[in-house]
C-alpha atoms as a PDB file:
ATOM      1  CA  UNK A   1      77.301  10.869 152.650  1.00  0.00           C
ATOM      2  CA  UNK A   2      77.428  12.327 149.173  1.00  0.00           C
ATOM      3  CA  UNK A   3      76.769  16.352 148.688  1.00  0.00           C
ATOM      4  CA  UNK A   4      73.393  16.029 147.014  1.00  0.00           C
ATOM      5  CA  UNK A   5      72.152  13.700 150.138  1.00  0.00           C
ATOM      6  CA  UNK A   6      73.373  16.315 152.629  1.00  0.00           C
ATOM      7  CA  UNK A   7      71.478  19.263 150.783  1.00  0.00           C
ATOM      8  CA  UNK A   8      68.563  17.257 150.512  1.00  0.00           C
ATOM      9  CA  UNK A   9      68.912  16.597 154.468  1.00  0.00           C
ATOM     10  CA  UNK A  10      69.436  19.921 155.324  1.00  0.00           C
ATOM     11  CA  UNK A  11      66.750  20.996 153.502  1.00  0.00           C
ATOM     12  CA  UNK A  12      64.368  19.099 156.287  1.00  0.00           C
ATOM     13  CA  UNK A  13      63.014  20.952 159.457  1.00  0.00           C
ATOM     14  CA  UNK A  14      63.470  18.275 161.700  1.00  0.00           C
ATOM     15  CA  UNK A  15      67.662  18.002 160.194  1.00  0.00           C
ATOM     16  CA  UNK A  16      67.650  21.318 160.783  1.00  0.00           C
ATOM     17  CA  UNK A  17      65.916  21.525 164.479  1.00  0.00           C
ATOM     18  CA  UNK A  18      68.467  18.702 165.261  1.00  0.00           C
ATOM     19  CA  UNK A  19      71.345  20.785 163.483  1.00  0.00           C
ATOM     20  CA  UNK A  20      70.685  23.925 165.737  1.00  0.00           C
ATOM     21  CA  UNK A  21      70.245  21.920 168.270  1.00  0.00           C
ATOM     22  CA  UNK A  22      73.746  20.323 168.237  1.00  0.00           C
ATOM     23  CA  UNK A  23      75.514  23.950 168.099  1.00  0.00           C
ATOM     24  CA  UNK A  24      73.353  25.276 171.241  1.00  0.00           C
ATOM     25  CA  UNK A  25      75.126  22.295 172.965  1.00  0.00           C
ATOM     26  CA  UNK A  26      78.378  22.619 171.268  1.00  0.00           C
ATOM     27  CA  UNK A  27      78.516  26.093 171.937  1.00  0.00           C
ATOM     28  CA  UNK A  28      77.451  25.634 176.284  1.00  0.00           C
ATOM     29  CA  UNK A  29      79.974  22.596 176.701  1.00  0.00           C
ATOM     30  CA  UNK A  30      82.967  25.151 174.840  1.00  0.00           C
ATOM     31  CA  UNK A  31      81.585  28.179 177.254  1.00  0.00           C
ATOM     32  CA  UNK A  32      82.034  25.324 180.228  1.00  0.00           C
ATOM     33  CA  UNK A  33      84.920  24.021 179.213  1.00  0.00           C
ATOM     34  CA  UNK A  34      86.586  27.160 178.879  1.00  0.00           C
ATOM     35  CA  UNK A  35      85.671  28.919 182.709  1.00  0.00           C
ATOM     36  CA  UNK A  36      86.949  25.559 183.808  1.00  0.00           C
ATOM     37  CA  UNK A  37      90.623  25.944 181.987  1.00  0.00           C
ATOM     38  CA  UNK A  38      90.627  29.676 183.481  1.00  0.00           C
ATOM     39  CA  UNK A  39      90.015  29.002 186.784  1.00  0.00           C
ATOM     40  CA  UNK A  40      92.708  26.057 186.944  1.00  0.00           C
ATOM     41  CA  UNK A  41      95.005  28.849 184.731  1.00  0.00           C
ATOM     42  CA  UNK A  42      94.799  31.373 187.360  1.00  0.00           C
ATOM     43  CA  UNK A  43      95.178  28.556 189.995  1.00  0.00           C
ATOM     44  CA  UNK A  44      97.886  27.336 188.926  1.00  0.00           C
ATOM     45  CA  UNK A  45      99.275  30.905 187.867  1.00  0.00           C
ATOM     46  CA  UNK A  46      98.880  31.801 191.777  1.00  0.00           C
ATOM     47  CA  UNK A  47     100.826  28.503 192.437  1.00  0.00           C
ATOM     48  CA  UNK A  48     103.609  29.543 189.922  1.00  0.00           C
ATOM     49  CA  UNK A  49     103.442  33.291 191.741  1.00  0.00           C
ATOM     50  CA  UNK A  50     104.275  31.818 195.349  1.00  0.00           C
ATOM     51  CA  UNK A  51     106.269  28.852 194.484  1.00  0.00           C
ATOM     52  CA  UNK A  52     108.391  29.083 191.672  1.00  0.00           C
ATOM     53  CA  UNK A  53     112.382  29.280 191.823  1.00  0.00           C
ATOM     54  CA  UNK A  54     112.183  31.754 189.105  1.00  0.00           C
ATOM     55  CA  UNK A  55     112.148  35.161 190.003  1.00  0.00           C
ATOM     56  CA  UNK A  56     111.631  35.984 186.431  1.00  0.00           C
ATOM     57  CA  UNK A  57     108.119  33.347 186.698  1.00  0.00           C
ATOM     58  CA  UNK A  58     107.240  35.469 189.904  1.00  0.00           C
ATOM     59  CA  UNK A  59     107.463  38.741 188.183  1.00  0.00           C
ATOM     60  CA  UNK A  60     105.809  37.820 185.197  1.00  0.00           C
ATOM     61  CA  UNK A  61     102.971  36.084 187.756  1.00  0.00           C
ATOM     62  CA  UNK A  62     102.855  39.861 189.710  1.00  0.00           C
ATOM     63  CA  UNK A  63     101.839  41.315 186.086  1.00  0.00           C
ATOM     64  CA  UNK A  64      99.731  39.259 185.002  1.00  0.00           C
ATOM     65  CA  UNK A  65      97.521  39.002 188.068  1.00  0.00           C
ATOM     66  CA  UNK A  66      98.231  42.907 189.265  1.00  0.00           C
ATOM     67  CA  UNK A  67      96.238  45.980 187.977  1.00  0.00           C
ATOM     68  CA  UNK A  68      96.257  46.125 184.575  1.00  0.00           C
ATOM     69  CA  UNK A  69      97.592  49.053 183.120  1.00  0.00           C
ATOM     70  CA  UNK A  70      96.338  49.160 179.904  1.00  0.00           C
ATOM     71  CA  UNK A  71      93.011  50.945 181.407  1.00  0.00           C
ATOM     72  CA  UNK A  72      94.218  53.899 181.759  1.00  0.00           C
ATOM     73  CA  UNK A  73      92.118  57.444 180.084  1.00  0.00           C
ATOM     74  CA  UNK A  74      91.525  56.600 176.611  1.00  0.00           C
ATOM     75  CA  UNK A  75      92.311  59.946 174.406  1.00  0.00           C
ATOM     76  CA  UNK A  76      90.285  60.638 171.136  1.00  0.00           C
ATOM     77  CA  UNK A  77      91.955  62.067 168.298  1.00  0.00           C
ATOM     78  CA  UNK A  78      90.063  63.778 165.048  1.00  0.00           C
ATOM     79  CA  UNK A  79      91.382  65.008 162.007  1.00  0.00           C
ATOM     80  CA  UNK A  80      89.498  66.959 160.247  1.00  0.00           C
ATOM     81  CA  UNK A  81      90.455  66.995 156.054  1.00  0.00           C
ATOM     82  CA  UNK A  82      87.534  69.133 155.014  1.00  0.00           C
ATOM     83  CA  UNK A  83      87.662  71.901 157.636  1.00  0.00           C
ATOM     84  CA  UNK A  84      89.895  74.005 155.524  1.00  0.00           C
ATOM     85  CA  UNK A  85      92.188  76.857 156.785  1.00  0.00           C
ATOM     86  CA  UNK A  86      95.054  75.739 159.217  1.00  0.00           C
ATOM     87  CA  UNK A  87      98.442  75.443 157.541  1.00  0.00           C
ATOM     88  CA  UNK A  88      99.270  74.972 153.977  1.00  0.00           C
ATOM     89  CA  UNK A  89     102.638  74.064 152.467  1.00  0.00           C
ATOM     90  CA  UNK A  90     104.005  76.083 150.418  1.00  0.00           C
ATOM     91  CA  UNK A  91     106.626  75.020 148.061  1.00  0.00           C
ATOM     92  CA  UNK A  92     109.787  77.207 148.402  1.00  0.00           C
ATOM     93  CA  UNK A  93     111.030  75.929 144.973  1.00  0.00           C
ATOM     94  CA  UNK A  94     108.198  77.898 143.463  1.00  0.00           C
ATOM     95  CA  UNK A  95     107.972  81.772 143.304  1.00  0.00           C
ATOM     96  CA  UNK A  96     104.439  83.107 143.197  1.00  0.00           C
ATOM     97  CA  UNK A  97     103.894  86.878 142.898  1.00  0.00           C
ATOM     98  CA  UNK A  98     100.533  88.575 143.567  1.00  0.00           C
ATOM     99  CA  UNK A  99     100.042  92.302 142.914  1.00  0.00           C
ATOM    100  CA  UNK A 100      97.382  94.368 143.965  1.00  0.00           C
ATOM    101  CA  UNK A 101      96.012  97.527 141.950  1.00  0.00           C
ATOM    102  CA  UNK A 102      94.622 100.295 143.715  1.00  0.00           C
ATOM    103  CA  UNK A 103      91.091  99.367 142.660  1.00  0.00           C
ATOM    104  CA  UNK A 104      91.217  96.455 144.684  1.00  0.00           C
ATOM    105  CA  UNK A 105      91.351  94.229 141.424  1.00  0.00           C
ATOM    106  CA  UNK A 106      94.775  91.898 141.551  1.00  0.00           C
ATOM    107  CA  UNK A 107      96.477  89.956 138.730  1.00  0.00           C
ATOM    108  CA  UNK A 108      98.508  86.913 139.479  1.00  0.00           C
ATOM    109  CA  UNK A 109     101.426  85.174 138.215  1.00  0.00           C
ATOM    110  CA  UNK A 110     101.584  81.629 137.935  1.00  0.00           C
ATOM    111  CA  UNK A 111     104.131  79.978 139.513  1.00  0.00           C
ATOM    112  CA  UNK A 112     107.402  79.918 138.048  1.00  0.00           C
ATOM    113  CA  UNK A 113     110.316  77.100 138.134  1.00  0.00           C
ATOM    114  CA  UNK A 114     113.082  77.832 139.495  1.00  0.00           C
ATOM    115  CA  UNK A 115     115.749  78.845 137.055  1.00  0.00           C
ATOM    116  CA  UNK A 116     119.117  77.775 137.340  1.00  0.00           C
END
């Protein structure tokens, strides 16, 4: 089928209905299919768990069937940019002077490279 064929059938409500239709069933045989392979994975996992020569098959059996440890607390972290105050760096390269008059007034330097 040529590309100007298809977009004329698509453009038709019963290609369409039929279309839809085809992924609703596509989409219920994949969710069958796929609680079928996990219950014959975690049969056969159980299998591999009791029978296997391996130790290192049992153990990994044991983990992946025990508790899972990855639900633990979950912690939240937030970091605040705009907050302002907390800790500024200052650059110990630079020297900055501030002097303040007895009015209450101050002048400042800029800050000055280091000489050397």
């Amino acid at each position: 089928m040529n590309e100007k064929s298809l977009s004329r059938a698509l453009k038709k409500p019963h290609v369409l209905e039929y279309l839809e239709s085809q992924k609703a069933l596509f989409s219920v045989q994949m969710d069958d299919l796929k609680g079928r392979a996990q219950s014959i994975a975690v049969s056969v996992g159980i299998d591999l768990m009791h029978n296997a020569k391996s130790e290192a098959v049992k153990a990994r059996m044991v983990e992946l069937f025990g508790p899972d440890r990855a639900k633990g607390p979950s912690v939240a972290v937030q970091i605040n940019n705009n907050a302002g105050g907390g800790y500024e760096y200052a650059d110990p390269r630079k020297t900055r002077v501030i002097v303040e008059e007895l009015d209450g007034a101050s002048s400042k330097e800029e800050p000055k490279e280091p000489s050397e």
